[in-house]
N, C-alpha and C. Protein backbone atom coordinates (compact mmCIF):
# COMPACT_ATOMS: atom_id res chain seq x y z
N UNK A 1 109.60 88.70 81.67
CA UNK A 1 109.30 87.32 82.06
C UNK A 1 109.02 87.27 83.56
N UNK A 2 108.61 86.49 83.85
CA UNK A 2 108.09 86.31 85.28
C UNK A 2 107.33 84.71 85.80
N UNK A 3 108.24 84.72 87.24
CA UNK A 3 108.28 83.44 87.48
C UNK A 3 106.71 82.98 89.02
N UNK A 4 106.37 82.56 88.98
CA UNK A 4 105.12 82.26 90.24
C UNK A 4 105.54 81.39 90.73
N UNK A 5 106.12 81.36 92.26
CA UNK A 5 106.41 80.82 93.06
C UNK A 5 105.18 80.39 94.43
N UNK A 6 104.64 78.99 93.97
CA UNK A 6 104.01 78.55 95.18
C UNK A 6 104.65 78.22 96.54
N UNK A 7 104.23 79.13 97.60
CA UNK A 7 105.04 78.07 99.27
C UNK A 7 103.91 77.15 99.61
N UNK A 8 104.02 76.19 99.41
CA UNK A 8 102.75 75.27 100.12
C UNK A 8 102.81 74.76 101.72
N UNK A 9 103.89 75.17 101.99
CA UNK A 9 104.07 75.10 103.25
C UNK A 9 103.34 75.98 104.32
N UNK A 10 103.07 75.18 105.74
CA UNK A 10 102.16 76.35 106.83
C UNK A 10 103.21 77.77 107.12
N UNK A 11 104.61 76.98 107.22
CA UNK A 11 105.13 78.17 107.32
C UNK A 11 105.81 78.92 106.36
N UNK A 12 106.03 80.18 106.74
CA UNK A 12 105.82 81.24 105.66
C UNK A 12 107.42 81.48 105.43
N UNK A 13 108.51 81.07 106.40
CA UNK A 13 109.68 81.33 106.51
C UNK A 13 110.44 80.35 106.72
N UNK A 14 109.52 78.74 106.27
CA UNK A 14 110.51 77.91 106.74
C UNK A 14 110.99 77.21 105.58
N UNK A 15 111.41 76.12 105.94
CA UNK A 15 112.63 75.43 105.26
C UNK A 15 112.04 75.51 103.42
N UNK A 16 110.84 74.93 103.09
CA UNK A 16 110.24 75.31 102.16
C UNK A 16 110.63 76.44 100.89
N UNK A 17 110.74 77.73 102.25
CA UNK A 17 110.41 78.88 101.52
C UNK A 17 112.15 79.19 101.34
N UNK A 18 112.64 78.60 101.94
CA UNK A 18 114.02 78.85 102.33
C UNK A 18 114.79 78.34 100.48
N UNK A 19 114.22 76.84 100.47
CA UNK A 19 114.51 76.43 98.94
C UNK A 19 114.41 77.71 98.12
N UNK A 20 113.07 77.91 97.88
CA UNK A 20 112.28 78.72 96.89
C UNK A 20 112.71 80.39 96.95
N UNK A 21 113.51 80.78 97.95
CA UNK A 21 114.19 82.15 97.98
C UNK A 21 115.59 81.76 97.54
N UNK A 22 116.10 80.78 97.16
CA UNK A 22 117.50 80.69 96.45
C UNK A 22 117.28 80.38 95.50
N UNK A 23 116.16 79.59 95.37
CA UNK A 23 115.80 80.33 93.45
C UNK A 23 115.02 81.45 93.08
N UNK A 24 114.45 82.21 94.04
CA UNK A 24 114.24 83.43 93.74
C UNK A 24 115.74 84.38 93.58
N UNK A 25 116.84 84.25 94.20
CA UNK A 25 117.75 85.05 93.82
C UNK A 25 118.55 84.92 92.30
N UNK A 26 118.21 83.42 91.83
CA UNK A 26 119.01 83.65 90.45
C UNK A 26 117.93 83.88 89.28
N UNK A 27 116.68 84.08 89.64
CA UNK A 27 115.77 84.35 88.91
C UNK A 27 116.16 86.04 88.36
N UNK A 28 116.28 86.37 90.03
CA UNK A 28 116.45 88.26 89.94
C UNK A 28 117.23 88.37 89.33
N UNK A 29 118.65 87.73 89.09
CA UNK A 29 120.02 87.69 88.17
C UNK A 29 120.00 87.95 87.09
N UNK A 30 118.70 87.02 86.61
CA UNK A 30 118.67 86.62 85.10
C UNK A 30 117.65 87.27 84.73
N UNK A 31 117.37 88.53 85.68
CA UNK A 31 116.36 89.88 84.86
C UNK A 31 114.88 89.26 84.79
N UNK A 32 114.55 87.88 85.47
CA UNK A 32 113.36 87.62 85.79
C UNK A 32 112.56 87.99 86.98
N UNK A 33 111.09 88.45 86.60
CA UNK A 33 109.96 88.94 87.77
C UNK A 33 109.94 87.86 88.77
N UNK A 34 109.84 88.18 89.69
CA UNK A 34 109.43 86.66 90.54
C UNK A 34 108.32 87.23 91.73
N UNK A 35 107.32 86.34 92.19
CA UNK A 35 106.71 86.52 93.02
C UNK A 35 106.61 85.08 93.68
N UNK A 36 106.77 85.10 95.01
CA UNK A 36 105.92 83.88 96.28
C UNK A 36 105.00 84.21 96.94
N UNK A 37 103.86 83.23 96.31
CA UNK A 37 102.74 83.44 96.89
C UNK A 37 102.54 82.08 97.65
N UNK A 38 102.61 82.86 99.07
CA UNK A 38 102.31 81.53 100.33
C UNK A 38 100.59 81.17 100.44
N UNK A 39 100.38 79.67 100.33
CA UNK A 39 99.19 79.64 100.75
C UNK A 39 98.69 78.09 101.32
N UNK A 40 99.90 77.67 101.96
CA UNK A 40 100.19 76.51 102.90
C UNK A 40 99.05 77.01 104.47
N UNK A 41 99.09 78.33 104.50
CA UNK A 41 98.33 78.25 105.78
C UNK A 41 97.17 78.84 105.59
N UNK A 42 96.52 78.68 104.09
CA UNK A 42 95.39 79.63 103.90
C UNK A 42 94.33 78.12 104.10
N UNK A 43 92.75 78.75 104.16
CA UNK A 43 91.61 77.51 104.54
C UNK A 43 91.08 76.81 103.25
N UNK A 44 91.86 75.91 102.41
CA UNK A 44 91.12 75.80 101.01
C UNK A 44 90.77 74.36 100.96
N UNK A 45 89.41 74.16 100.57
CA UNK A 45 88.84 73.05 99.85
C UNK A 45 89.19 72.31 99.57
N UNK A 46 89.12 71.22 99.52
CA UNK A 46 89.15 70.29 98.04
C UNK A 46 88.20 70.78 96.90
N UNK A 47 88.78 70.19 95.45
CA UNK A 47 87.18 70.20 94.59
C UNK A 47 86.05 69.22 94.99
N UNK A 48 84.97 69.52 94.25
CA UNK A 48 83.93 68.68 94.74
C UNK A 48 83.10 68.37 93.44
N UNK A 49 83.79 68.41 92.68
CA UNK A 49 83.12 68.26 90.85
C UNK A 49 81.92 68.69 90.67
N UNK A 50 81.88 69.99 91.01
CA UNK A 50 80.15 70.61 90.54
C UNK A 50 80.09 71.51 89.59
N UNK A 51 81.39 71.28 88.49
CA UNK A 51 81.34 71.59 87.35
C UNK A 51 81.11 73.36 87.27
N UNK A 52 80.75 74.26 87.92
CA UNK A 52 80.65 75.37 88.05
C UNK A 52 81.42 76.21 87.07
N UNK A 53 83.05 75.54 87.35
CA UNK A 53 83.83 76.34 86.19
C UNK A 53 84.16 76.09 85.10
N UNK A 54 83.35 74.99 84.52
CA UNK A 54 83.47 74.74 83.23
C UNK A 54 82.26 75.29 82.37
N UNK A 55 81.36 76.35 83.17
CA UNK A 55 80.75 77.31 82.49
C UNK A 55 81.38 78.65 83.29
N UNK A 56 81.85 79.00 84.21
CA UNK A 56 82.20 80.74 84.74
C UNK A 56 83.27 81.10 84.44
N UNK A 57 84.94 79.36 83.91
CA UNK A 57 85.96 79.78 83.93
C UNK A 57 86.57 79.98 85.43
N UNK A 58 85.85 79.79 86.58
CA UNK A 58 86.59 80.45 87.85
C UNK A 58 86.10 79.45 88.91
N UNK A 59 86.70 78.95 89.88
CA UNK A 59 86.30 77.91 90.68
C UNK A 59 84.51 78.38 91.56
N UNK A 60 84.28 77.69 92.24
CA UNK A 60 82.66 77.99 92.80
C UNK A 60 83.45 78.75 94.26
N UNK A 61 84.40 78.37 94.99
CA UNK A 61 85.00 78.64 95.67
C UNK A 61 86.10 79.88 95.87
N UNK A 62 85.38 81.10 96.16
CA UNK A 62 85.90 82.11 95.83
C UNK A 62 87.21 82.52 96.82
N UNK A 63 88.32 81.50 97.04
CA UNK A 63 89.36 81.72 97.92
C UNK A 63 90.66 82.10 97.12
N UNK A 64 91.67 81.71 97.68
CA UNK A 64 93.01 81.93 96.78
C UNK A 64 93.15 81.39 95.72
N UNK A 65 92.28 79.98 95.43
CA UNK A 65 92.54 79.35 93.74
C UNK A 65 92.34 80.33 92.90
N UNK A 66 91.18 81.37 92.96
CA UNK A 66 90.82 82.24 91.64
C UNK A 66 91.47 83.42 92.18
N UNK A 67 91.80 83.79 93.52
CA UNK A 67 92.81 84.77 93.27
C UNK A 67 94.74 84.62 92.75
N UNK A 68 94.56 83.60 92.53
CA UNK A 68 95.90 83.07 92.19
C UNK A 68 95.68 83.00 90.43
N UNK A 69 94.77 82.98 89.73
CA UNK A 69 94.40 82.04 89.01
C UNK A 69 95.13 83.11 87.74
N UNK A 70 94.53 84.36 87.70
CA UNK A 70 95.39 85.35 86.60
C UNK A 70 96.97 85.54 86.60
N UNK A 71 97.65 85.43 88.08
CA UNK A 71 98.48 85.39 88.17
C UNK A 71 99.51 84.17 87.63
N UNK A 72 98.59 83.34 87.45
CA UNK A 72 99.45 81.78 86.62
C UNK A 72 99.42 81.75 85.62
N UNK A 73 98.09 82.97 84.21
CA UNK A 73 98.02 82.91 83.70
C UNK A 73 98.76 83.67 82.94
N UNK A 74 99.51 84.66 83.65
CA UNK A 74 100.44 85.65 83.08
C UNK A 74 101.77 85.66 83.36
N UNK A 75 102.06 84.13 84.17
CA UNK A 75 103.59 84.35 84.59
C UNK A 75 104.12 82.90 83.04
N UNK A 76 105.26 82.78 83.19
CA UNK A 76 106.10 82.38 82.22
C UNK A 76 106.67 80.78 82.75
N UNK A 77 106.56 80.48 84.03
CA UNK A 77 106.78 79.41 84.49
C UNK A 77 106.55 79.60 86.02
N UNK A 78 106.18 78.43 86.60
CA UNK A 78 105.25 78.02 88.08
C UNK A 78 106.05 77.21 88.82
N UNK A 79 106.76 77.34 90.08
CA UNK A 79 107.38 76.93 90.62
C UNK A 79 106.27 76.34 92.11
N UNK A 80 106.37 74.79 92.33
CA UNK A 80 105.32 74.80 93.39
C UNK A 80 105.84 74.04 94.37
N UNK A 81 106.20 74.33 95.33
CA UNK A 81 107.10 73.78 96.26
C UNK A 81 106.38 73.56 97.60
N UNK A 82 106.38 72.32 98.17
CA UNK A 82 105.97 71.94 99.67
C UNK A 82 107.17 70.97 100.58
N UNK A 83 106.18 70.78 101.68
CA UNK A 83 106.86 70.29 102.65
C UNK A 83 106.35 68.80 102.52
N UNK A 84 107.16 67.46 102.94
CA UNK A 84 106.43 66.35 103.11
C UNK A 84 105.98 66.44 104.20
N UNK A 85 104.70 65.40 103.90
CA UNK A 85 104.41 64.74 105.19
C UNK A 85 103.55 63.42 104.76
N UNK A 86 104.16 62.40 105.47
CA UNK A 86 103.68 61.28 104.59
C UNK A 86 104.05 60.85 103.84
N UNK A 87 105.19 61.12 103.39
CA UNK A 87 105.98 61.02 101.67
C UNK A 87 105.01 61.28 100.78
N UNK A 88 104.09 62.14 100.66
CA UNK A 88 103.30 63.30 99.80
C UNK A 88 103.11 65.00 100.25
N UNK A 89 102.76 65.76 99.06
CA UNK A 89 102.78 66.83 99.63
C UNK A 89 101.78 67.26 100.52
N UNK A 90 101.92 68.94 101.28
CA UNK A 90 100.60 68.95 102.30
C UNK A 90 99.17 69.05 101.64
N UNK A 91 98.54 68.54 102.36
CA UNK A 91 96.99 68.40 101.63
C UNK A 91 96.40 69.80 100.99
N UNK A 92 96.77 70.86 101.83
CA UNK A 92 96.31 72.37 101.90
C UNK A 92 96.77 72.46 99.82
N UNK A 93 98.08 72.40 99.77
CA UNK A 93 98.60 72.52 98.93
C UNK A 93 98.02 71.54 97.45
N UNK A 94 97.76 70.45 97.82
CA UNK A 94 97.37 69.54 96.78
C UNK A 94 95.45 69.94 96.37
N UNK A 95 94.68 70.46 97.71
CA UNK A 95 93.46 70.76 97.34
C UNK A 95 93.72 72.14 96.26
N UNK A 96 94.56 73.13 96.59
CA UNK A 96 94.77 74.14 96.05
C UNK A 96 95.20 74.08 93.95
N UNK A 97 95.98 73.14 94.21
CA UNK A 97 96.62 72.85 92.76
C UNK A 97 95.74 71.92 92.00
N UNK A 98 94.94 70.99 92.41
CA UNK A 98 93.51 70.60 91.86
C UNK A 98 93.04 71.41 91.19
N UNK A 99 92.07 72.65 91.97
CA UNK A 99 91.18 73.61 91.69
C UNK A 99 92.03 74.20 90.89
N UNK A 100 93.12 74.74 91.06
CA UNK A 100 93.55 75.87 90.19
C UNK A 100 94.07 74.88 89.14
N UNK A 101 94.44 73.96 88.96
CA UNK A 101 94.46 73.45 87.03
C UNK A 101 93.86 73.11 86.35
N UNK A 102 92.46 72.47 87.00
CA UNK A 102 91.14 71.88 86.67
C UNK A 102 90.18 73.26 86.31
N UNK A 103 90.00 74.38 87.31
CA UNK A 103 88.88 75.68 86.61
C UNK A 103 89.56 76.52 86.13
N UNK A 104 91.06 76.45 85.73
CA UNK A 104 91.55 77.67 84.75
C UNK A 104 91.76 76.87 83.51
N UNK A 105 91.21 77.53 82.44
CA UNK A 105 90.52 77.05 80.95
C UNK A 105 91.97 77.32 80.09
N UNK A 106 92.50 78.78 80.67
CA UNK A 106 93.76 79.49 79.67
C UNK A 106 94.90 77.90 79.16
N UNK A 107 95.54 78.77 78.03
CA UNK A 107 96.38 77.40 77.06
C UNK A 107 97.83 77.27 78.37
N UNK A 108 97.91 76.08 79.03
CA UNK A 108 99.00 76.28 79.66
C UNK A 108 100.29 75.76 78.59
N UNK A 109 100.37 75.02 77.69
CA UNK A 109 101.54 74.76 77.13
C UNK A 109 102.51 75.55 76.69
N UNK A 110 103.86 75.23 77.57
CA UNK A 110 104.79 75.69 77.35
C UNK A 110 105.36 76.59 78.02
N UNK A 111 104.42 77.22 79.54
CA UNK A 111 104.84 76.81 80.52
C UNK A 111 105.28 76.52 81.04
N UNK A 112 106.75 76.63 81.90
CA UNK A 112 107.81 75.58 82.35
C UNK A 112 107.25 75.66 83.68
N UNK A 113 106.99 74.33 84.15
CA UNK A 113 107.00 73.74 85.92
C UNK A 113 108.25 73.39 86.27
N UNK A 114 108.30 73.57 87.35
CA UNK A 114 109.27 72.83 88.45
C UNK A 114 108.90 72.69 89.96
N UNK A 115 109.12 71.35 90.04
CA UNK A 115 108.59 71.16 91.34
C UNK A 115 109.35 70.68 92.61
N UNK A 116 109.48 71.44 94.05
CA UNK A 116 110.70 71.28 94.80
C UNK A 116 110.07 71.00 96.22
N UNK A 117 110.60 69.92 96.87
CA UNK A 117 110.30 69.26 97.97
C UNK A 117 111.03 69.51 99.24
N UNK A 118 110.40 69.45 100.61
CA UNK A 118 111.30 69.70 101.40
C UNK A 118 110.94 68.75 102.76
N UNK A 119 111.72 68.06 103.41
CA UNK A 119 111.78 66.94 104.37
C UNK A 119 112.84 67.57 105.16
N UNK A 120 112.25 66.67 106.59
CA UNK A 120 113.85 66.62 107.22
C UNK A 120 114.35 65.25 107.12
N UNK A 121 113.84 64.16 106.12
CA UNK A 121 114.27 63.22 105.88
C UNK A 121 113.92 62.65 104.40
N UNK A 122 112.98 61.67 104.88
CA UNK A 122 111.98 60.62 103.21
C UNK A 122 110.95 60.98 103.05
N UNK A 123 110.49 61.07 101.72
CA UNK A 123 109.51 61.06 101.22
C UNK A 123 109.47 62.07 99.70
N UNK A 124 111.26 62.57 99.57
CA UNK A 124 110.86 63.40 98.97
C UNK A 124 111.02 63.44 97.11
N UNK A 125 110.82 62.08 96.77
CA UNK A 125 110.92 62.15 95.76
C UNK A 125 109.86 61.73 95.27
N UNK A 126 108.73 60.90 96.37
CA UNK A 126 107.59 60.61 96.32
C UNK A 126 106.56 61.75 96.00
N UNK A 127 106.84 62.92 96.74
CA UNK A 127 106.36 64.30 96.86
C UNK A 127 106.41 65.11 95.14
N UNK A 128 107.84 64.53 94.98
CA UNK A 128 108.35 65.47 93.73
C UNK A 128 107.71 64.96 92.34
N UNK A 129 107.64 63.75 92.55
CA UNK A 129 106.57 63.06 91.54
C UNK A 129 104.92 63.16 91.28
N UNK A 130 104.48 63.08 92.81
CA UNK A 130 103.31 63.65 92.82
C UNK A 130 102.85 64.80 92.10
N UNK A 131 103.92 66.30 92.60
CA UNK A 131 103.49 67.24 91.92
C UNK A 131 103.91 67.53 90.52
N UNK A 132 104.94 66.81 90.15
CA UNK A 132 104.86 67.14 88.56
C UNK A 132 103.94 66.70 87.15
N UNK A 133 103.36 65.92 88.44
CA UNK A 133 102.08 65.66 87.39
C UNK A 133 101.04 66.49 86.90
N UNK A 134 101.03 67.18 87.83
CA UNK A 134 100.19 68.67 87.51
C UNK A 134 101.07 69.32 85.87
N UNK A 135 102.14 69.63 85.95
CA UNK A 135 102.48 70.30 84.96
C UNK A 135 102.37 69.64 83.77
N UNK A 136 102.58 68.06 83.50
CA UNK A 136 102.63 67.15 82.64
C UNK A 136 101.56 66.59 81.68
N UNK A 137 100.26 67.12 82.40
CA UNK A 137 98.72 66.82 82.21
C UNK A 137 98.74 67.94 81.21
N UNK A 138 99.29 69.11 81.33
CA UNK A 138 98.50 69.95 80.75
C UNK A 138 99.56 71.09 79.81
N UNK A 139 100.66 69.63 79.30
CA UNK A 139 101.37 70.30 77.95
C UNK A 139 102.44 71.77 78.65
N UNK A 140 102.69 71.38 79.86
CA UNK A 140 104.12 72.16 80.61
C UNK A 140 105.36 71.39 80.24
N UNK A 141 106.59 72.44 79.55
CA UNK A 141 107.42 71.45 79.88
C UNK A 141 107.81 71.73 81.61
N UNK A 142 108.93 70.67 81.78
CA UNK A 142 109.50 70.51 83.05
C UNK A 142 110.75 70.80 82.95
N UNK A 143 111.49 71.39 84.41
CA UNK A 143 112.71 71.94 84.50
C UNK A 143 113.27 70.95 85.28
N UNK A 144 114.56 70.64 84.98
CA UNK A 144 115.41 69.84 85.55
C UNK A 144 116.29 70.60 86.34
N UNK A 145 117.06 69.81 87.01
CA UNK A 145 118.13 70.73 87.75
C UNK A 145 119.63 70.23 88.00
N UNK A 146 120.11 69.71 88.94
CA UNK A 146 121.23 68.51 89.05
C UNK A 146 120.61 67.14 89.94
N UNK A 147 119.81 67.19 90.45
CA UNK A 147 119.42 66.17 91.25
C UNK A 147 117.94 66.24 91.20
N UNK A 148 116.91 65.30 92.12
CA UNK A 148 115.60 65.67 92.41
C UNK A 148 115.21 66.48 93.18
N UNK A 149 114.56 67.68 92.57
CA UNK A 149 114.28 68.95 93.21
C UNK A 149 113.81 68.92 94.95
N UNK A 150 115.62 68.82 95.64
CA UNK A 150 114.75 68.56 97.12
C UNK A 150 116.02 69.80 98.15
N UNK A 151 115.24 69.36 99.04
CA UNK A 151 116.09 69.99 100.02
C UNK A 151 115.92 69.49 101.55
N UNK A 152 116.88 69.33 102.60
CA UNK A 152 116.62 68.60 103.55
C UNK A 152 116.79 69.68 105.08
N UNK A 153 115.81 69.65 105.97
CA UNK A 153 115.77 70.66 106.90
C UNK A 153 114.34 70.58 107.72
N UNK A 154 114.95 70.41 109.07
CA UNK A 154 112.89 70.48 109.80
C UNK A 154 112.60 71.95 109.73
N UNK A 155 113.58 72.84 109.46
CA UNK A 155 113.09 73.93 109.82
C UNK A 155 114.47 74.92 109.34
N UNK A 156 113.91 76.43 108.96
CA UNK A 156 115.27 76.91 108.16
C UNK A 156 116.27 77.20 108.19
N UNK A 157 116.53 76.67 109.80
CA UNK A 157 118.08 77.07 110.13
C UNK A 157 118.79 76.09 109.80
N UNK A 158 118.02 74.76 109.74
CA UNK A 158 118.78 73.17 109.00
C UNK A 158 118.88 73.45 107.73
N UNK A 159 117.68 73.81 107.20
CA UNK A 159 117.84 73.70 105.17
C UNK A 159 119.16 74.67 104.70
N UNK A 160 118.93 75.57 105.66
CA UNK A 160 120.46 76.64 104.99
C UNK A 160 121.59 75.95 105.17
N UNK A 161 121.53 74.90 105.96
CA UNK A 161 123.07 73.78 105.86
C UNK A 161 123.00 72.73 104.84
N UNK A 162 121.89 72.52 104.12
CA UNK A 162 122.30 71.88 103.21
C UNK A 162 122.94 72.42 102.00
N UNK A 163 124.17 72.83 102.01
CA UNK A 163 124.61 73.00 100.86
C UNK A 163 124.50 72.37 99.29
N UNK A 164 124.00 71.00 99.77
CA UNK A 164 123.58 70.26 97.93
C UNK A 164 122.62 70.82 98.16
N UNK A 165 121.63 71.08 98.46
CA UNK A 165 120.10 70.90 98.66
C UNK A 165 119.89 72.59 98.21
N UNK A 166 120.63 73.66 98.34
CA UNK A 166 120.79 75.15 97.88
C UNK A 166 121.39 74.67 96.74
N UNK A 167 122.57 73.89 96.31
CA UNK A 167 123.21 74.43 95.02
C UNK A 167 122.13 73.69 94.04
N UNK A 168 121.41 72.92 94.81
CA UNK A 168 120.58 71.87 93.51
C UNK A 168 119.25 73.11 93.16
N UNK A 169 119.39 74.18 94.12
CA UNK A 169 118.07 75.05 94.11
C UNK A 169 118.50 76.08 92.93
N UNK A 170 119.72 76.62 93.28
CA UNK A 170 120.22 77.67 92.24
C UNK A 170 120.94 76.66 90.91
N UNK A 171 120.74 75.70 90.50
CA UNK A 171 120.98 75.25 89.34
C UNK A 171 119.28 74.64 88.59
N UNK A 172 118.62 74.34 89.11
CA UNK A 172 117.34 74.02 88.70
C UNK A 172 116.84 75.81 88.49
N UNK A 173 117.20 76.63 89.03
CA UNK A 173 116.56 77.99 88.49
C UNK A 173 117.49 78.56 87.45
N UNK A 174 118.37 78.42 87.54
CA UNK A 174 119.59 78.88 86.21
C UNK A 174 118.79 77.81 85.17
N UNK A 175 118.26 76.69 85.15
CA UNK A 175 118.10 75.70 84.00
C UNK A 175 116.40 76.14 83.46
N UNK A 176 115.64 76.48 84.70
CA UNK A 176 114.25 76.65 84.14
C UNK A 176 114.52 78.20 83.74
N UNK A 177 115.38 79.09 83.65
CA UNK A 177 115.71 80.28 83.09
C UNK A 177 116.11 80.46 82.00
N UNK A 178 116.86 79.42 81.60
CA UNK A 178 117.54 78.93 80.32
C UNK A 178 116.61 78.61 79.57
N UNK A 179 115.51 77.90 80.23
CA UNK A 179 114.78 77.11 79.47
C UNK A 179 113.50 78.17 78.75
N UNK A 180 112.98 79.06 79.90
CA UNK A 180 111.86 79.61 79.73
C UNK A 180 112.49 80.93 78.44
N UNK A 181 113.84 81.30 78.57
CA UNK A 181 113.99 82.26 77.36
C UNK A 181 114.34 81.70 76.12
N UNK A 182 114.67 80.28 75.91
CA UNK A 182 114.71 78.96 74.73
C UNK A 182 112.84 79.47 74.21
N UNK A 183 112.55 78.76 75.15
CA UNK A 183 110.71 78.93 74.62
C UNK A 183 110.59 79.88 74.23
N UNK A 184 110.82 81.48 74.89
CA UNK A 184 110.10 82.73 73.96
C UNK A 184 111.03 82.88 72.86
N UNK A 185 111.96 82.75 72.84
CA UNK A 185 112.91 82.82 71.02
C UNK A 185 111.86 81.85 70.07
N UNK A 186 111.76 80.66 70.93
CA UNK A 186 110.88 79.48 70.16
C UNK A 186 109.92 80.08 69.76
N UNK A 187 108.49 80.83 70.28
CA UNK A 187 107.81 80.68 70.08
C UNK A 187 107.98 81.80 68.71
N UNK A 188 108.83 82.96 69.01
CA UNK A 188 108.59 84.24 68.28
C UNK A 188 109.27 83.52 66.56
N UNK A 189 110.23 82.32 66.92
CA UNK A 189 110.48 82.03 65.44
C UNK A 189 109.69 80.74 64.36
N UNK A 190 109.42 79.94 65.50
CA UNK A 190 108.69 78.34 64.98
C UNK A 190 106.70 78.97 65.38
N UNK A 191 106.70 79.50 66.78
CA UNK A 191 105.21 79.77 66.85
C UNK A 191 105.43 78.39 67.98
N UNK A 192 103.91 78.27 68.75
CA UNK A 192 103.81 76.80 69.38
C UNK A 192 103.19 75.76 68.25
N UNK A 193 103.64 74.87 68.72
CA UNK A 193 103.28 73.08 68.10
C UNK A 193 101.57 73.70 67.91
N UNK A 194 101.65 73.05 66.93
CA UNK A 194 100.03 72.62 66.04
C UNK A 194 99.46 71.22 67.36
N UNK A 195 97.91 71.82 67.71
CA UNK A 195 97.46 70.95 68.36
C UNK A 195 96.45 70.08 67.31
N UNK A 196 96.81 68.86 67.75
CA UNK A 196 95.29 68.00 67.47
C UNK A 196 93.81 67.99 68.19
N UNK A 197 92.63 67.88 67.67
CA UNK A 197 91.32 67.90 68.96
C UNK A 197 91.35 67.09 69.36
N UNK A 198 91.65 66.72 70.92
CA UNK A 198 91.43 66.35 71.85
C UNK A 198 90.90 65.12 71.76
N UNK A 199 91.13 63.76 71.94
CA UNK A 199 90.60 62.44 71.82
C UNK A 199 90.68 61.56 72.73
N UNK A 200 89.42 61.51 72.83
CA UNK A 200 89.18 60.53 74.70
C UNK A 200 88.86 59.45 74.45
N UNK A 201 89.65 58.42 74.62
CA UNK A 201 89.35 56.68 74.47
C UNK A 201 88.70 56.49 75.84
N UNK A 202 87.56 55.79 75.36
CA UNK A 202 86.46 54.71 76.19
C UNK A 202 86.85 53.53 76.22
N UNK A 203 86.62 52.21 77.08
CA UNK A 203 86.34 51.37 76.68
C UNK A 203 85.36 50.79 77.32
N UNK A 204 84.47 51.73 77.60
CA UNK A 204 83.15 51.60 78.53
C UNK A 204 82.28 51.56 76.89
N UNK A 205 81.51 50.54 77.25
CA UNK A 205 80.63 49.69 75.99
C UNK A 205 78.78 49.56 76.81
């Protein structure tokens, strides 16, 4: 099993990543792969709807979305974590998670997301909502934890003092661990849920 850890944050060592390495340690516990892939300070796009990958499968934009893109397709659950600003996440991060759920075609259901925020104050449940919509669109379940996946710190010598803000990190990864080896028993005994085709209400006349 194996877990994909987004840092959407510019920095590579800060408070952000600080969350997302205390759930990388109970991941390692529980005999799960884990990788963090930072790309808060990489140069990415927005989309621009020119449809490209709904014939190549791969964005038009040959940056980290499509080098990220196999790697989401082979991990077991997606962890995508930023920094506020604005009481939303960073833009870098939100152009990035566009492209990569919109031009990768693969079945994401069942999938576990979790999504974890980091402030040195507000905004962060605004943030945490934002991004779980990504997982929710596209038949992920979601991991819970004890609280809303946050943590509080300008920078990582503060976040390591939040002690709720770590234990809420290593219990949301003990729960999406729980959860993601529930699913593969699931799938190997029930199979996944029977889909219906796809039905798009208009009310454009």
């Amino acid at each position: 099993m194996k877990v994909l850890l987004i840092n959407g944050s510019p920095h590579a060592k800060g408070s952000t990543y600080t969350a997302l390495h205390e759930m990388e340690k109970v991941f390692e516990k529980e005999g799960i792969e884990t990788e963090i892939l930072h790309i808060g300070n990489r140069d990415i796009r927005g989309c621009v709807a020119c449809g490209f990958c709904g014939g190549h499968g791969r964005c038009a934009f040959d940056d980290a979305v499509n080098e990220a893109a196999a790697r989401f397709e082979a991990c077991d659950g997606l962890v995508v974590g930023s920094p506020v600003y604005y009481a939303s996440a960073n833009a870098t991060l939100i152009a990035f998670l566009d492209r990569l759920f919109y031009s990768t075609h693969f079945d994401k259901t069942m999938k576990v997301g979790a999504a974890v925020a980091s402030a040195r104050r507000g905004g962060l449940s605004a943030t945490f909502d934002e991004l779980n919509k990504y997982f929710t669109i596209c038949g992920m379940p979601v991991a819970s934890g004890q609280y809303w996946n946050s943590i509080h710190g300008n920078n990582a010598d503060e976040a390591v003092q939040d002690a709720e803000g770590l234990q809420s990190m290593r219990t949301l990864a003990a729960n999406m661990a729980f959860l993601m080896k529930s699913i593969a028993l699931g799938k190997e005994t029930y199979g996944l849920p029977e889909k219906e085709p796809v039905c798009r209400t208009s009310f454009i006349r």
